[in-house]
C-alpha atoms as a PDB file:
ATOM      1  CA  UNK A   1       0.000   0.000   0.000  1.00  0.00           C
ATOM      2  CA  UNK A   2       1.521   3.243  -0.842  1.00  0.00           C
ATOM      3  CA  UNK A   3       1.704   6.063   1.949  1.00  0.00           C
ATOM      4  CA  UNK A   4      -0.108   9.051   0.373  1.00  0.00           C
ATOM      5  CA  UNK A   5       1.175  11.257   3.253  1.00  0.00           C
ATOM      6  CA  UNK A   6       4.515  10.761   1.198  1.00  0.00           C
ATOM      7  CA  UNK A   7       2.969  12.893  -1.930  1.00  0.00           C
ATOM      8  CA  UNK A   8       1.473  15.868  -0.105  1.00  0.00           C
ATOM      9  CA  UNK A   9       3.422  18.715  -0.022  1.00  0.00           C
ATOM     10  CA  UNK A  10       5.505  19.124   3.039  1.00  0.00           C
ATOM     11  CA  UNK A  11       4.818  23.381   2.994  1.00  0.00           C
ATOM     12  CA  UNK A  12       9.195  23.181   2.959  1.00  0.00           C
ATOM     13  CA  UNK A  13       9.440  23.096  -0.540  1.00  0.00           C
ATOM     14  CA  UNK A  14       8.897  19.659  -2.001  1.00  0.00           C
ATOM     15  CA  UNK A  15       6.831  20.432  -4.684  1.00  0.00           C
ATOM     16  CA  UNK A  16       7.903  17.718  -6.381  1.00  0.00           C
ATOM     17  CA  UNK A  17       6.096  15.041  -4.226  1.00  0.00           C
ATOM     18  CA  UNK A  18       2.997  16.971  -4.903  1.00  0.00           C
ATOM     19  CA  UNK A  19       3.616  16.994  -8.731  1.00  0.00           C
ATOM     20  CA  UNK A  20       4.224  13.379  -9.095  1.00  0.00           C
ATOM     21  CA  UNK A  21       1.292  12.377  -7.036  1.00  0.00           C
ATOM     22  CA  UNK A  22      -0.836  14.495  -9.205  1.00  0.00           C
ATOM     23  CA  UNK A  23       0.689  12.694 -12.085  1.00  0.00           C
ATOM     24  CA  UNK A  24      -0.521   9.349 -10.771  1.00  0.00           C
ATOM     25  CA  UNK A  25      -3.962  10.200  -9.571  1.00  0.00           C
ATOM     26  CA  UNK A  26      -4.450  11.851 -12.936  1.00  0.00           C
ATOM     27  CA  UNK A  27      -2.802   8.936 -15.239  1.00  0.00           C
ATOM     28  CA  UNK A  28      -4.845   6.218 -13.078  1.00  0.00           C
ATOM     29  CA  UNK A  29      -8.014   8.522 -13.878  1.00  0.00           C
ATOM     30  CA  UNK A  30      -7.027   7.951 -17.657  1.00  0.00           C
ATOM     31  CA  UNK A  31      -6.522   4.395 -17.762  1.00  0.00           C
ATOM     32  CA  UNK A  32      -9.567   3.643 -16.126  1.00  0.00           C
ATOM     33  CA  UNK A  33     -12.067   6.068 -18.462  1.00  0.00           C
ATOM     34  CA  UNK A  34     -10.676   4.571 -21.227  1.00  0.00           C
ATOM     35  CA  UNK A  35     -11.521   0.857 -19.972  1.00  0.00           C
ATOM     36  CA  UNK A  36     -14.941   1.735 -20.104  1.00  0.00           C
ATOM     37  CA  UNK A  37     -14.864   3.377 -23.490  1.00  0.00           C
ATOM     38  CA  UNK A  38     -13.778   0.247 -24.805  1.00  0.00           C
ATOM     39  CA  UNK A  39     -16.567  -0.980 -24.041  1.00  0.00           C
ATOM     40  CA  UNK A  40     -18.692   1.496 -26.013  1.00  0.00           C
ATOM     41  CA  UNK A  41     -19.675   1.295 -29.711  1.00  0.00           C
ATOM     42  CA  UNK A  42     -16.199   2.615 -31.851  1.00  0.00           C
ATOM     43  CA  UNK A  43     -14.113   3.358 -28.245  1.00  0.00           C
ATOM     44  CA  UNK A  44     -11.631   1.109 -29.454  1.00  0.00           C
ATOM     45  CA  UNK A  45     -11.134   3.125 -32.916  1.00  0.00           C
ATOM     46  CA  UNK A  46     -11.379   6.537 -30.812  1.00  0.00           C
ATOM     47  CA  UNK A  47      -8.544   5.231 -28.953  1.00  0.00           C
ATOM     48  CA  UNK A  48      -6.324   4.283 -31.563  1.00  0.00           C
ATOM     49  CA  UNK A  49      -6.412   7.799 -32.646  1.00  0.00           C
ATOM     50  CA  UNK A  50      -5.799   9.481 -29.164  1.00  0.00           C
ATOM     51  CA  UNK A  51      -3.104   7.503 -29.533  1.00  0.00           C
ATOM     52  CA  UNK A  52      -1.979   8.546 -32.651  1.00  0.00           C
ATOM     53  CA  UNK A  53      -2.021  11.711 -31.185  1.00  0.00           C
ATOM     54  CA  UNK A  54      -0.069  11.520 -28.162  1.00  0.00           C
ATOM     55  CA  UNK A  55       2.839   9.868 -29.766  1.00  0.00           C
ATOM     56  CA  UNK A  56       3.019  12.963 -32.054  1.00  0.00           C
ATOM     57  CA  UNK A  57       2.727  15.387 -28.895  1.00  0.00           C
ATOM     58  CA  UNK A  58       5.726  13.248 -27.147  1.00  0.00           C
ATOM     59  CA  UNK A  59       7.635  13.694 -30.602  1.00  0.00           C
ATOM     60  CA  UNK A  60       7.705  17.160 -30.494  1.00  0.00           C
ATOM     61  CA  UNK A  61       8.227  17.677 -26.763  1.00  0.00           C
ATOM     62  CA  UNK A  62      11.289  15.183 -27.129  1.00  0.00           C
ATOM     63  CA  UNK A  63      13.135  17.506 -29.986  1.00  0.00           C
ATOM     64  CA  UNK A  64      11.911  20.409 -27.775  1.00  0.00           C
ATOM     65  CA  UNK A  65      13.958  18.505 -24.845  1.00  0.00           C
ATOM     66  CA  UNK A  66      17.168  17.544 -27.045  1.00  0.00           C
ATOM     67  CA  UNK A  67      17.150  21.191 -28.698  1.00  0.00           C
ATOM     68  CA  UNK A  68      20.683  22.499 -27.620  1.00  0.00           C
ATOM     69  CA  UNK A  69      20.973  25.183 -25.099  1.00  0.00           C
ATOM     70  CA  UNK A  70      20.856  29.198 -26.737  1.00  0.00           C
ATOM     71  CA  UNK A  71      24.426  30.162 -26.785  1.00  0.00           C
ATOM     72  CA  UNK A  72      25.009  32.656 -23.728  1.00  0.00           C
ATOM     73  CA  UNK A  73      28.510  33.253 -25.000  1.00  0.00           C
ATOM     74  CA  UNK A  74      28.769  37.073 -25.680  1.00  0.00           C
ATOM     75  CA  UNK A  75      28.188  38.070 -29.535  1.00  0.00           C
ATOM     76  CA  UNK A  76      30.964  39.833 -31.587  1.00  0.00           C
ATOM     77  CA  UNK A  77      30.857  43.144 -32.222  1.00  0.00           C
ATOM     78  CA  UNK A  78      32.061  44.718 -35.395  1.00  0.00           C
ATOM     79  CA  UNK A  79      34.723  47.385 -35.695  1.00  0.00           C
ATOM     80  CA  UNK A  80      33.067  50.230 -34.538  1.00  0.00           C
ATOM     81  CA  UNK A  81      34.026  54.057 -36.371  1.00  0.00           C
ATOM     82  CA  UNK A  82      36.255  54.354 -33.600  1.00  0.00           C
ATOM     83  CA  UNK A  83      38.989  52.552 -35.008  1.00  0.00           C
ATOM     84  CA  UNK A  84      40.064  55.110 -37.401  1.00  0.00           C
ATOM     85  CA  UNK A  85      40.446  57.217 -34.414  1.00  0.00           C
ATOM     86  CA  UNK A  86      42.563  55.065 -32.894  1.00  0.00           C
ATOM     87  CA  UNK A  87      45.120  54.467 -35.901  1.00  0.00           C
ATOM     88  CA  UNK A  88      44.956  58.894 -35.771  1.00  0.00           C
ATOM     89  CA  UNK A  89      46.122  58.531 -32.130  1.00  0.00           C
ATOM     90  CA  UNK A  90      48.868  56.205 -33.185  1.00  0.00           C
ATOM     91  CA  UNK A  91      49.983  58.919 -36.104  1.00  0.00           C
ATOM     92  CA  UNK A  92      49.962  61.639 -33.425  1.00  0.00           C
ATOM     93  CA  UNK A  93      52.253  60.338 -30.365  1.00  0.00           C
ATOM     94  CA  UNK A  94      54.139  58.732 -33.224  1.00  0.00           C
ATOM     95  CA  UNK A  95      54.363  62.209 -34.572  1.00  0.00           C
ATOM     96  CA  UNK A  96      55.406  63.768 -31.270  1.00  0.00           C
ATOM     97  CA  UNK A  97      58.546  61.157 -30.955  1.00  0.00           C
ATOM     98  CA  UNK A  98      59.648  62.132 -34.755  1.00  0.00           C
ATOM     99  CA  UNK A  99      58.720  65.547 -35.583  1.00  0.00           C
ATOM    100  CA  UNK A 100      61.390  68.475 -35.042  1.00  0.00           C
ATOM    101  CA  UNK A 101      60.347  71.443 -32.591  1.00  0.00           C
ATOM    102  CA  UNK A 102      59.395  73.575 -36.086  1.00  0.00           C
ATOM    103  CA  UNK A 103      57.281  70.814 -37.412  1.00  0.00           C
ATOM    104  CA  UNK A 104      55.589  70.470 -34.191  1.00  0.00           C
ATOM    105  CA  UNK A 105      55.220  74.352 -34.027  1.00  0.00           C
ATOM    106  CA  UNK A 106      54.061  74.372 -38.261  1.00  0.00           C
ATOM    107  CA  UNK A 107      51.003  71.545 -36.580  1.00  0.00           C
ATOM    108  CA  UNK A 108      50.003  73.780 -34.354  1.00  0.00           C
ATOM    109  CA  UNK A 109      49.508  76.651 -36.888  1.00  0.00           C
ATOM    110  CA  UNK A 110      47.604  74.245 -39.407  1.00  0.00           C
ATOM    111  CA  UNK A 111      45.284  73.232 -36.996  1.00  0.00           C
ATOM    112  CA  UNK A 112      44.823  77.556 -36.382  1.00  0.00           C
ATOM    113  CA  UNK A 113      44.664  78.002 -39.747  1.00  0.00           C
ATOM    114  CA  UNK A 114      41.450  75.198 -39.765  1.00  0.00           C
ATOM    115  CA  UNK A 115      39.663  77.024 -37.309  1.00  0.00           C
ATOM    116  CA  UNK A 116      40.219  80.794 -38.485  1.00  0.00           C
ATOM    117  CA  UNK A 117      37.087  82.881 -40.285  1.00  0.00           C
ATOM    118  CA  UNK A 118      37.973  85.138 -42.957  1.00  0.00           C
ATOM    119  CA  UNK A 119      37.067  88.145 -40.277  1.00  0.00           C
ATOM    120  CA  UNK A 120      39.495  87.124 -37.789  1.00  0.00           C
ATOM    121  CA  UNK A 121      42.391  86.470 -39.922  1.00  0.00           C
ATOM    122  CA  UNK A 122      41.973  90.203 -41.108  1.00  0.00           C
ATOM    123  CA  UNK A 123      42.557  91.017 -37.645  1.00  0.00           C
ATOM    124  CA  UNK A 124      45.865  89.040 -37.548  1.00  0.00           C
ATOM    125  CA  UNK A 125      46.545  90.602 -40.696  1.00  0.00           C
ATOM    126  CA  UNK A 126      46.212  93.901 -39.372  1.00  0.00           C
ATOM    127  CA  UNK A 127      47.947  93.229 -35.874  1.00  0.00           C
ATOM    128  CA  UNK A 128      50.938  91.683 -37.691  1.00  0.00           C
ATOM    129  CA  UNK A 129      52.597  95.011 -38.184  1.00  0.00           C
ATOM    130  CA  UNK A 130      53.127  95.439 -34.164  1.00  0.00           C
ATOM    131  CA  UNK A 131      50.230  98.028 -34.097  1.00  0.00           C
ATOM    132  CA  UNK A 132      48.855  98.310 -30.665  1.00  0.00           C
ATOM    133  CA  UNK A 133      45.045  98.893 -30.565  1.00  0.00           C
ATOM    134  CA  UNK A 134      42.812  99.767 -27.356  1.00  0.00           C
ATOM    135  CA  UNK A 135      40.421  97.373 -25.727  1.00  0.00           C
ATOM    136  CA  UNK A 136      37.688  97.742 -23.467  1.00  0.00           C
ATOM    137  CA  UNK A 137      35.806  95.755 -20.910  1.00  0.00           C
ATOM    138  CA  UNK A 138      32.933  96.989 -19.801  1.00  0.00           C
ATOM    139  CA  UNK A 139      31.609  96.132 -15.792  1.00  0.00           C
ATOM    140  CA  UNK A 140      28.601  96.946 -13.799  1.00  0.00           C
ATOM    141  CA  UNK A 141      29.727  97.631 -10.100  1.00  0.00           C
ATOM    142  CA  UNK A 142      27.542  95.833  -7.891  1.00  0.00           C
ATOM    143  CA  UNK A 143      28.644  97.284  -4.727  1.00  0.00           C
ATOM    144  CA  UNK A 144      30.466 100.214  -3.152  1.00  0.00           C
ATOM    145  CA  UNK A 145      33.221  98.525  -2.331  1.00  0.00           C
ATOM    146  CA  UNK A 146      34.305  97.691  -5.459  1.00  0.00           C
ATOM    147  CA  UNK A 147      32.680  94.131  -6.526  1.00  0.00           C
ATOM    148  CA  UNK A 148      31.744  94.284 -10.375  1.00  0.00           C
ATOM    149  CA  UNK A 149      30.480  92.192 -13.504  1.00  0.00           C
ATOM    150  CA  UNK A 150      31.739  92.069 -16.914  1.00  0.00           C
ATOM    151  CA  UNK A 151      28.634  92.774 -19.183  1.00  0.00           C
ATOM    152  CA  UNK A 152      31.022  92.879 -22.592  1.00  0.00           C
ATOM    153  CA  UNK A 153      35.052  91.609 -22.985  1.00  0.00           C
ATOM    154  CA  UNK A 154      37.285  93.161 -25.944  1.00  0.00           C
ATOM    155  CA  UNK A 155      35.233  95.654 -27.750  1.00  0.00           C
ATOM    156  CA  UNK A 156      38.026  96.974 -29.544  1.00  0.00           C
ATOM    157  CA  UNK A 157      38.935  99.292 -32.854  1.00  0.00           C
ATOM    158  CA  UNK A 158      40.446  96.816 -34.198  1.00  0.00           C
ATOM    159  CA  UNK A 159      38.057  95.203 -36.252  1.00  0.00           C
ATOM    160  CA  UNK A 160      37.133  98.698 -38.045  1.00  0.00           C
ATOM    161  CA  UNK A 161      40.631  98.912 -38.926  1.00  0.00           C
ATOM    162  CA  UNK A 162      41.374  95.718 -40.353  1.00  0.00           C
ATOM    163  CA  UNK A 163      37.868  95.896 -42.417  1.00  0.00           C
ATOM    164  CA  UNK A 164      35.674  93.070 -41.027  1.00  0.00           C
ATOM    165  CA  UNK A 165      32.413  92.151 -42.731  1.00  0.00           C
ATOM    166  CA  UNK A 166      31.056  92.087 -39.205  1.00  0.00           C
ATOM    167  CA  UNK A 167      32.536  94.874 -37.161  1.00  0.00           C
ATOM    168  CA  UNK A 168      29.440  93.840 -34.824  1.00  0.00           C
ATOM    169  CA  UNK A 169      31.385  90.731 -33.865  1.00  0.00           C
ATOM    170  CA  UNK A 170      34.808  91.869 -33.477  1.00  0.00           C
ATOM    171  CA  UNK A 171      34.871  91.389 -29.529  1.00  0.00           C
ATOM    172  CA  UNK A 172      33.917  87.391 -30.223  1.00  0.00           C
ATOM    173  CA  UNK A 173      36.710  87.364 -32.831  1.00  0.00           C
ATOM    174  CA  UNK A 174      39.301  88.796 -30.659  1.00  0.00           C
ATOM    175  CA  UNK A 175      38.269  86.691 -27.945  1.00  0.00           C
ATOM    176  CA  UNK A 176      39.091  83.772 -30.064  1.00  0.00           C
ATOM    177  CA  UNK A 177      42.073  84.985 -31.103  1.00  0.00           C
ATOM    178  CA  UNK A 178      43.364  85.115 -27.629  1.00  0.00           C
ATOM    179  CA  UNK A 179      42.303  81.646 -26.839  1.00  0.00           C
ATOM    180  CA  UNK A 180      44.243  80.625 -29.952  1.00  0.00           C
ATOM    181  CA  UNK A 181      47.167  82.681 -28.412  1.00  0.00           C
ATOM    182  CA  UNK A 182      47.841  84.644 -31.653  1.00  0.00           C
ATOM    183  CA  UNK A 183      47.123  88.269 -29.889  1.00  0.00           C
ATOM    184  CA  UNK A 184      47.938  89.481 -25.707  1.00  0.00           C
ATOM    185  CA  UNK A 185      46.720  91.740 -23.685  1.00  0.00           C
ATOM    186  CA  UNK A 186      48.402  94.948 -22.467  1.00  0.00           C
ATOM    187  CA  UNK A 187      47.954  97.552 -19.877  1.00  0.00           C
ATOM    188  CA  UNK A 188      46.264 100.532 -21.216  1.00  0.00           C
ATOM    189  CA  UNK A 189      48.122 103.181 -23.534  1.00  0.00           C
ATOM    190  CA  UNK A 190      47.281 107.075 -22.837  1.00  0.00           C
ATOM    191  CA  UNK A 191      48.531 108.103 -25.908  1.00  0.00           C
ATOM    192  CA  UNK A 192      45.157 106.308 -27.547  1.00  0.00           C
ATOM    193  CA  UNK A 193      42.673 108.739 -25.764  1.00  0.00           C
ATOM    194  CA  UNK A 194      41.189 109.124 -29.079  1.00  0.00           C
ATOM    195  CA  UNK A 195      41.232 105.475 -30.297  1.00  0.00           C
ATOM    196  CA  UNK A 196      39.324 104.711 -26.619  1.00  0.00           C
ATOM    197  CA  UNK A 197      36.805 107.369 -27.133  1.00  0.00           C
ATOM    198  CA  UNK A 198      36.510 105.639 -30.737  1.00  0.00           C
ATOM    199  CA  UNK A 199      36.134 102.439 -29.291  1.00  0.00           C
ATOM    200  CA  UNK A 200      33.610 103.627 -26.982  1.00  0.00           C
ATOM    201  CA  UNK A 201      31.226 104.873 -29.925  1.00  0.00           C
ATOM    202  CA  UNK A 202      30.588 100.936 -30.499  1.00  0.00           C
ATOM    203  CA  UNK A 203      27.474  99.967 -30.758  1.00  0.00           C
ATOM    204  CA  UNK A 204      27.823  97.216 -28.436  1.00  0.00           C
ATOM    205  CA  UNK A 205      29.449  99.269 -26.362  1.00  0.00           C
ATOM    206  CA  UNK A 206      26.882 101.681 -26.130  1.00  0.00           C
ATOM    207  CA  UNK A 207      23.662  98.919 -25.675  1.00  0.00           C
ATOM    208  CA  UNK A 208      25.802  97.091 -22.595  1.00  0.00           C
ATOM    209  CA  UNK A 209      26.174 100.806 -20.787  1.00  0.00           C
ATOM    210  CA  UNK A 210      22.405 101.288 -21.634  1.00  0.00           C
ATOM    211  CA  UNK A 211      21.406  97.161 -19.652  1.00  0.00           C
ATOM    212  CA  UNK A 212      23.876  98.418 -16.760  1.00  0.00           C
ATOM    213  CA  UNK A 213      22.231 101.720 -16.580  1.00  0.00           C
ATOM    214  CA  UNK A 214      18.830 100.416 -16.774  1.00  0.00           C
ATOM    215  CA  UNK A 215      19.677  97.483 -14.322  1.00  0.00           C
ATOM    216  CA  UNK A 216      21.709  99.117 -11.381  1.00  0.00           C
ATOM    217  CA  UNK A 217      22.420 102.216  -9.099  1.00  0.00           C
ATOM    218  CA  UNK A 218      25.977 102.023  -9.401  1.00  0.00           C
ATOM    219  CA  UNK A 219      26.657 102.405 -13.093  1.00  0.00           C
ATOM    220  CA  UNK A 220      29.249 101.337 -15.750  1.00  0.00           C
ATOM    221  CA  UNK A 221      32.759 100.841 -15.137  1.00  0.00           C
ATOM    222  CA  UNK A 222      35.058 100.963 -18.265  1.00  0.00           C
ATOM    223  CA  UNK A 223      38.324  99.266 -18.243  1.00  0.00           C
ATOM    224  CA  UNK A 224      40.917 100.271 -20.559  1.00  0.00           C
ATOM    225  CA  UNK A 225      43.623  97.790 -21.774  1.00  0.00           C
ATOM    226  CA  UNK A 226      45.947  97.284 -25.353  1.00  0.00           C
ATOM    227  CA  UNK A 227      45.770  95.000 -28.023  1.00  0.00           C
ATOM    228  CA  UNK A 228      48.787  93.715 -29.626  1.00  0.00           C
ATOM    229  CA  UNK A 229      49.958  90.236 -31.752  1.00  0.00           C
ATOM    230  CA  UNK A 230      51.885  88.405 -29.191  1.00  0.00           C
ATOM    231  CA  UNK A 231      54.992  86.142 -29.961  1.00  0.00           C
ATOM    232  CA  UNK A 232      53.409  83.444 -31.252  1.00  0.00           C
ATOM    233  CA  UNK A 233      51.326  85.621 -33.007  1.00  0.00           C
ATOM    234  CA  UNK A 234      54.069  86.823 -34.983  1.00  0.00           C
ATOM    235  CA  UNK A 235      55.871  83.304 -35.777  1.00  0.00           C
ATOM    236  CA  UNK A 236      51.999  82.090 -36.970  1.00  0.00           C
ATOM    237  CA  UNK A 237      52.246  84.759 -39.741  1.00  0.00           C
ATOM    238  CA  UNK A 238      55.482  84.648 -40.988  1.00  0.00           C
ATOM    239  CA  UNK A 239      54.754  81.323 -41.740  1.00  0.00           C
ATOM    240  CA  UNK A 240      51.279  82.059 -43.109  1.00  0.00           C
ATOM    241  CA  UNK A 241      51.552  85.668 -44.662  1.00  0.00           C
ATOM    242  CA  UNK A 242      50.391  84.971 -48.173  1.00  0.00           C
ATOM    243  CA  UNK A 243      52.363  87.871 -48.940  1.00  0.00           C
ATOM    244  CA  UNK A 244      55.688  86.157 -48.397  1.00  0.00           C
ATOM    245  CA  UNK A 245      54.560  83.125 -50.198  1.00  0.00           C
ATOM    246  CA  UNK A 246      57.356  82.136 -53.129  1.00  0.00           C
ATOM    247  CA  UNK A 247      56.522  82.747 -56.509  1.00  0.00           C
ATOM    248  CA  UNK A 248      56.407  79.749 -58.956  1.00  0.00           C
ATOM    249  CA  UNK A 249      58.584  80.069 -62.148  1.00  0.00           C
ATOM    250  CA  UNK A 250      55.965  81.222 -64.873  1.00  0.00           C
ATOM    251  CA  UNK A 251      53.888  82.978 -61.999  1.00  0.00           C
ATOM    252  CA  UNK A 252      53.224  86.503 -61.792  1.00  0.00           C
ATOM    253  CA  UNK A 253      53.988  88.278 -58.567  1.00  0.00           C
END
């Protein structure tokens, strides 16, 4: 006699136990309908065909069974765009281990060159002569004791001079130029009175004292400083000034 207690679940997990006694009760149930459908008119013909059908059901849960595990190993990724960048990496520091000081220095000026606009390398062009030109910051003070704001950086004559398209946007372009260390900053100049007065007639100029006017009780403060091409400045366009450029044989100057 089997112990049924054995087949209950134990509440700790074996749900096992429970599914195999299920299995029984339910395959006993099965066996015994279908000895009394024998017995009916066609049962034996009905059961041929259940038959039928339950070996094709174990067919396909046996290939379902022997189907190989999906692969888990980790898929192959193609060469992503970054390997160009890499090789370009390689030609640089390969670069820095071979290239003279000049040809580093010649790089560096390329790479300027790239980046100019048309505006700002008239500015060079004009600065490359050693003329000093004035610039001016423009602060609001917001206190008494001194504390201020820059409202607008290097408004300067300079772009006037050199004949920008956009005279509008010569503070941005000097800007730039500083950051590409091609002009420096100097003290201010009292011999350029005039040329600070000039600088002052600016448009720009003019609307950033009108927002610190409108927008505090302490007014504008204008600080005066010089433009000039710095060092590096002047190496960039003797290499670059198309002026110096060599004249092929059958070329006219």
């Amino acid at each position: 006699m089997v112990d049924d207690r054995r087949a209950l679940p134990s509440g700790n997990g074996e749900e096992p136990d429970f599914v195999d006694r299920a299995g029984r009760t339910l395959g006993w149930l099965y066996r015994s309908g279908w000895q009394v459908a024998r017995r009916l008119p066609g049962g034996e013909l009905a059961e041929r065909q259940v038959q039928k059908v339950e070996a094709a059901f174990a067919t396909e849960v046996r290939k379902h069974l022997e189907a190989p595990e999906p692969s888990t190993a980790l898929i192959e990724t193609p060469k992503r765009a970054a390997e160009p960048m890499r090789l370009a990496m390689a030609e640089l520091l390969e670069r820095s281990v071979t290239d003279s000081k000049d040809a580093a220095r010649d790089h560096y000026f390329e790479s300027i060159l790239r980046q100019l606009l048309p505006d700002e390398a008239r500015i060079v062009s004009a600065l490359s002569d050693g003329t000093v030109f004035p610039l001016v910051h423009l602060a609001a003070r917001t206190s008494v004791a001194g504390g201020q704001r820059l409202v607008l950086e290097n408004a300067s004559t300079v772009g006037k001079a050199a004949g920008v398209i956009q005279p509008g946007l010569t503070p941005v372009y000097v800007g730039r130029i500083l950051r590409f260390g091609l002009a420096e900053v100097g003290e201010e100049d009292t011999s350029l009175g005039v040329a600070y007065e000039m600088a002052m007639t600016d448009d720009r100029v003019r609307d950033a004292e009108t927002r610190i006017k409108a927008g505090g009780r302490f007014g504008p403060r204008v600080i005066r400083l010089t433009l000039r091409i710095s060092e590096l400045g002047a190496q960039f366009w003797a290499v670059c000034d198309p002026s110096a450029r060599a004249v092929a044989p059958g070329e006219r100057p």
